[in-house]
C-alpha atoms as a PDB file:
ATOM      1  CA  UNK A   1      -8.854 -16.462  -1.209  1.00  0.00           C
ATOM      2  CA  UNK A   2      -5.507 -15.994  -2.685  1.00  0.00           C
ATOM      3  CA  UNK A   3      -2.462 -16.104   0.231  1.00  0.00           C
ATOM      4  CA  UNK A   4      -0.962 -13.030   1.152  1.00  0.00           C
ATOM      5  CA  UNK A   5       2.480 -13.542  -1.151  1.00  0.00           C
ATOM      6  CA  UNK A   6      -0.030 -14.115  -4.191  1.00  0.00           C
ATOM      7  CA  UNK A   7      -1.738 -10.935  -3.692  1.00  0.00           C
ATOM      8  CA  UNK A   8       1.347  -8.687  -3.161  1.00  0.00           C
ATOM      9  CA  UNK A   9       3.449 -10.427  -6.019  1.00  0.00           C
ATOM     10  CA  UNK A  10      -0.092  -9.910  -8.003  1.00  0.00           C
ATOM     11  CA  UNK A  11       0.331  -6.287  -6.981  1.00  0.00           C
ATOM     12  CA  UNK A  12       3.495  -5.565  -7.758  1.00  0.00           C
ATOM     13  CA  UNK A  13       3.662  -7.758 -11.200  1.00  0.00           C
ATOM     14  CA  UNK A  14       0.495  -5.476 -12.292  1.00  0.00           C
ATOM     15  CA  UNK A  15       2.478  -1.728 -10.893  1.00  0.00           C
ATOM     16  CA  UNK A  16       5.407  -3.047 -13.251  1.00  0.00           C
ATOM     17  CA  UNK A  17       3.429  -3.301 -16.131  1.00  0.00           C
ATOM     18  CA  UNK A  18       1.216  -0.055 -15.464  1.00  0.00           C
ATOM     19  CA  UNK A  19       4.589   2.053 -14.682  1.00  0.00           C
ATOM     20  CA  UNK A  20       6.470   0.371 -17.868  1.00  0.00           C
ATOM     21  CA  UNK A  21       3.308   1.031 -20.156  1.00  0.00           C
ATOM     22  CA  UNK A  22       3.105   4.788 -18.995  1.00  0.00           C
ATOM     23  CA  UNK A  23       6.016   6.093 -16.965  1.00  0.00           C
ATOM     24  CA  UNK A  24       6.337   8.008 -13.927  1.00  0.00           C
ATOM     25  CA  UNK A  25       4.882  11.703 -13.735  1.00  0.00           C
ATOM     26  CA  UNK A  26       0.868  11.256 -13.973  1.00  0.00           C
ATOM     27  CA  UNK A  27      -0.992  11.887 -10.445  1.00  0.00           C
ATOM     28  CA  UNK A  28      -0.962   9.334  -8.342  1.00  0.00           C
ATOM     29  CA  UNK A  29      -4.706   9.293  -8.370  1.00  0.00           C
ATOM     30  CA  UNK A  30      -4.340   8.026 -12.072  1.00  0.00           C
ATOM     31  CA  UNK A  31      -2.463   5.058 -11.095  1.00  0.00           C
ATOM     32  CA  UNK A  32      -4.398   4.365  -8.161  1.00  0.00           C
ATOM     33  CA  UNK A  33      -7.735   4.023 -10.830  1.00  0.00           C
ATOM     34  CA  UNK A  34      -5.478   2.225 -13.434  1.00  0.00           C
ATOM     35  CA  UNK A  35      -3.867  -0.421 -10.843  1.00  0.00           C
ATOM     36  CA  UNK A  36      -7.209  -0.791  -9.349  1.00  0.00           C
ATOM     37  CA  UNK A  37      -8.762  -1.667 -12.735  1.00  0.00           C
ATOM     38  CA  UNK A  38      -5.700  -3.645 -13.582  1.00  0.00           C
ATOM     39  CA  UNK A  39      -6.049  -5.631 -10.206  1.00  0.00           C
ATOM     40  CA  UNK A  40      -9.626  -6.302 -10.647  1.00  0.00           C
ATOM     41  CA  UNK A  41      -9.452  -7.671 -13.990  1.00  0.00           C
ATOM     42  CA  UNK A  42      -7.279 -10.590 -12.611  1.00  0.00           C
ATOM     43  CA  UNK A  43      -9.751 -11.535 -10.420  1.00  0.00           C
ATOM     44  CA  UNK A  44      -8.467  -9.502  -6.909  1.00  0.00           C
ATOM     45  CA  UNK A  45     -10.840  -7.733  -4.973  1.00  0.00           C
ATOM     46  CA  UNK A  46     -10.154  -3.985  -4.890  1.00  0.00           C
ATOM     47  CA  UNK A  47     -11.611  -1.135  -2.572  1.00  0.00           C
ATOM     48  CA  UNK A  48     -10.266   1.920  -3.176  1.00  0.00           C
ATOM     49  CA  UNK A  49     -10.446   5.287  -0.919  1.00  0.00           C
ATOM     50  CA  UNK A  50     -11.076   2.944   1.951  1.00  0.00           C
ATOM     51  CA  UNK A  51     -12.319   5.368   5.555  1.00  0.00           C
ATOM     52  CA  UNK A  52     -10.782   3.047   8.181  1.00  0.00           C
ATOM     53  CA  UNK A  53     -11.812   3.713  11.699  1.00  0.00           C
ATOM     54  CA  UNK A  54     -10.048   2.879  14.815  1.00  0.00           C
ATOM     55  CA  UNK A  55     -10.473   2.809  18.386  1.00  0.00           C
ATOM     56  CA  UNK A  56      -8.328   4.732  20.736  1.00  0.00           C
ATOM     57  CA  UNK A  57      -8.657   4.350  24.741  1.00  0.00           C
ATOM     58  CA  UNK A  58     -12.223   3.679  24.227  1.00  0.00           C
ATOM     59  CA  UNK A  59     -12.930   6.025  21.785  1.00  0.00           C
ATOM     60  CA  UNK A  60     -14.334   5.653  18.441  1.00  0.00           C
ATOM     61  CA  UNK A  61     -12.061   7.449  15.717  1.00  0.00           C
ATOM     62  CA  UNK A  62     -14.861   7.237  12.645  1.00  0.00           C
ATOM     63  CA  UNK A  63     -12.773   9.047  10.415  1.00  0.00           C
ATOM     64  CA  UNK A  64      -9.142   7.678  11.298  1.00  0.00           C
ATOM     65  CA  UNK A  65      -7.583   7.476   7.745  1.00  0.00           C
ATOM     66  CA  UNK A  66      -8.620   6.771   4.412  1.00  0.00           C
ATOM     67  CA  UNK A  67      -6.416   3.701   2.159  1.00  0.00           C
ATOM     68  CA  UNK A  68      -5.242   4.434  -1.328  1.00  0.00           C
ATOM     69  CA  UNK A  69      -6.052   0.493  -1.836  1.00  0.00           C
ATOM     70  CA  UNK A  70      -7.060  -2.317   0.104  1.00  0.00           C
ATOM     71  CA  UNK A  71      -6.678  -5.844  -1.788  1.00  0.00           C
ATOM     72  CA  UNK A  72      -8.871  -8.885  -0.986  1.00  0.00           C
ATOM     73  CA  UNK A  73      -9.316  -7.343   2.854  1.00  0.00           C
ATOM     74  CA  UNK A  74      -6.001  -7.896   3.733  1.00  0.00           C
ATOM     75  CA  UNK A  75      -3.272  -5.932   1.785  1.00  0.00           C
ATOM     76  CA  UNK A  76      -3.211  -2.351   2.099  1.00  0.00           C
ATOM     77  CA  UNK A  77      -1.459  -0.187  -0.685  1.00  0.00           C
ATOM     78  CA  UNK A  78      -0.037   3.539  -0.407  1.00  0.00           C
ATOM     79  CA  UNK A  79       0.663   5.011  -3.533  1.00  0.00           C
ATOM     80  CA  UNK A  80       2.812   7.451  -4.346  1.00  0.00           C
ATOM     81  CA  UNK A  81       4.352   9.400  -7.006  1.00  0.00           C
ATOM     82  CA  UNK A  82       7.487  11.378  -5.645  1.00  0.00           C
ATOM     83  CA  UNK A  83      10.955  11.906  -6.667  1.00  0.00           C
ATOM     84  CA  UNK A  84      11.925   9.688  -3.739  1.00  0.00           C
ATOM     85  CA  UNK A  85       9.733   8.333  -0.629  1.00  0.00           C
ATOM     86  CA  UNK A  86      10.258   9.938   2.809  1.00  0.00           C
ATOM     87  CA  UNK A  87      10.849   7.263   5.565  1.00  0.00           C
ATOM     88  CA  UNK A  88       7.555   9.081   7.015  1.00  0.00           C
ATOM     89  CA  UNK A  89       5.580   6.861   4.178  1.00  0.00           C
ATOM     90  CA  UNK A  90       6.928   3.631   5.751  1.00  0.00           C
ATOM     91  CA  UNK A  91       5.910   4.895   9.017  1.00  0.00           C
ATOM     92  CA  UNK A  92       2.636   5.750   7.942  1.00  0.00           C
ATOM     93  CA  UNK A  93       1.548   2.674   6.225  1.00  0.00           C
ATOM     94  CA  UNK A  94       3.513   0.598   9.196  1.00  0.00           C
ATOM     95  CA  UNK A  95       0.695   2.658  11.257  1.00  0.00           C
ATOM     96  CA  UNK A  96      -2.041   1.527   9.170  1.00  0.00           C
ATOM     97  CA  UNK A  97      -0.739  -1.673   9.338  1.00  0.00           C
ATOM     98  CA  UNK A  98      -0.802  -1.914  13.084  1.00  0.00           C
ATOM     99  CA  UNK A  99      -4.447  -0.194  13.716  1.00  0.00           C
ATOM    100  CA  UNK A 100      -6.036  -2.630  11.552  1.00  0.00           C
ATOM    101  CA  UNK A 101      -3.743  -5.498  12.495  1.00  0.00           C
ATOM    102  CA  UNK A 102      -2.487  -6.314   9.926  1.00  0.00           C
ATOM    103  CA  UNK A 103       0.855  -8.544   8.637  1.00  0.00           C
ATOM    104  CA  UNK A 104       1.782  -6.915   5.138  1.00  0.00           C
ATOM    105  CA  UNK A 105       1.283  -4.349   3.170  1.00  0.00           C
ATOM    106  CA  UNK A 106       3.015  -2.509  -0.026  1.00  0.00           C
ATOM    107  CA  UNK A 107       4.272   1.008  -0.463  1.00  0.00           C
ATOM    108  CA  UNK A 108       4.856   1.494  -3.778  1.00  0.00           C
ATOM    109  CA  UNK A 109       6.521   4.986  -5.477  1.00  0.00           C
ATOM    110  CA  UNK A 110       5.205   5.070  -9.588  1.00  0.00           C
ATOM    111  CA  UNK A 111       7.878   8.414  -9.438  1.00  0.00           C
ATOM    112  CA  UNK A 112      11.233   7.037 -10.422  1.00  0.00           C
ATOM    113  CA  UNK A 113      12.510   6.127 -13.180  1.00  0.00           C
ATOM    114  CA  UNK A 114      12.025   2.487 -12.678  1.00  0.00           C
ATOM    115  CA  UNK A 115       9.201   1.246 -10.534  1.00  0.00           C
ATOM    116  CA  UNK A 116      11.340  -1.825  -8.700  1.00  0.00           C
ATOM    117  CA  UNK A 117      13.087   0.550  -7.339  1.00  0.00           C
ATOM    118  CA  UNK A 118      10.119   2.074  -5.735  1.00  0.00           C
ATOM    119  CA  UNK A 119       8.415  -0.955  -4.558  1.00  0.00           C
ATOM    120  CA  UNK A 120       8.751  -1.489  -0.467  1.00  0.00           C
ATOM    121  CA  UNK A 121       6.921  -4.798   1.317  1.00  0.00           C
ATOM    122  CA  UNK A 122       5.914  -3.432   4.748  1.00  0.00           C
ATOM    123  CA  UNK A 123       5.565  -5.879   7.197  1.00  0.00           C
ATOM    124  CA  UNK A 124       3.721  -4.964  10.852  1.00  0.00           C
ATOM    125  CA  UNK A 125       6.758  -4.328  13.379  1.00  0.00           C
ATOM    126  CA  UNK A 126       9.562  -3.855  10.550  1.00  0.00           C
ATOM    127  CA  UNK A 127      10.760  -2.000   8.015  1.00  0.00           C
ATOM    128  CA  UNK A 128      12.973  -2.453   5.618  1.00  0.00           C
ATOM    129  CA  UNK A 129      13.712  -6.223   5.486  1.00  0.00           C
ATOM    130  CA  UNK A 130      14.483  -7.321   9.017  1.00  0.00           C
ATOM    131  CA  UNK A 131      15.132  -4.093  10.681  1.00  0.00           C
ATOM    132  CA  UNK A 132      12.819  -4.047  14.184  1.00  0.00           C
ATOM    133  CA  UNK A 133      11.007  -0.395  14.594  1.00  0.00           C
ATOM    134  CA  UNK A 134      10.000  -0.130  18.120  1.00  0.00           C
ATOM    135  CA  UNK A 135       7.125   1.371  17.843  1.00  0.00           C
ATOM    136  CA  UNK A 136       5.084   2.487  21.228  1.00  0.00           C
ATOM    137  CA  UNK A 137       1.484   0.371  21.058  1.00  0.00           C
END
């Protein structure tokens, strides 16, 4: 299995190429199926649509949230296509992140003009490089 930095340079590298090849404005459902395809031809393991259930004060929450893309098990991606992200998107993956307990994951924006731009690495307990978000667990 491919470490963590692999698989989200792998993922990014591969949004690049899709974003550069056919520019922002599609739905983001169309490059959710092309980066999935894209990913799985290099060799990653892709689920896409993922139903991720949690457990809250010993309840079962079957239907807690669904992934846009979960890489090799380990890296969740949101996708987006949006003018600009809201900081609720951060917050919302950083959730994800923390429910399945998980270190990394990527948000990444295919709206802008250039996709670099829209690329954010997530990591559990931060946001934006090594700003702390106290968040309640």
């Amino acid at each position: 299995m491919p470490p963590i930095n692999q698989i989200t340079a792998d993922i990014i590298d591969a949004s690049i190429h899709i974003h550069a090849d056919l520019g922002p404005g599609l739905f983001e459902s169309a490059y959710e199926e092309v980066l999935a395809a894209e990913l799985t031809r290099r060799g990653l393991r892709v689920q896409r649509q993922q139903v991720i259930p949690f457990e809250y004060k010993g309840t079962k929450i079957a239907f807690g949230f669904r992934l846009d893309l979960l890489i090799e098990g380990r890296v969740p991606v949101e996708l987006k296509c949006t003018e600009r992200p809201a900081p609720i998107h951060q917050r919302q993956l950083l959730t994800y992140l923390r429910l399945m307990q998980l270190p990394v994951g990527l948000l990444i924006n295919f709206g802008g003009d250039r996709l670099i731009d829209g690329v954010q690495r997530i990591m559990n307990g931060y946001l934006d490089g090594d700003e702390r978000v106290n968040v309640p667990r």
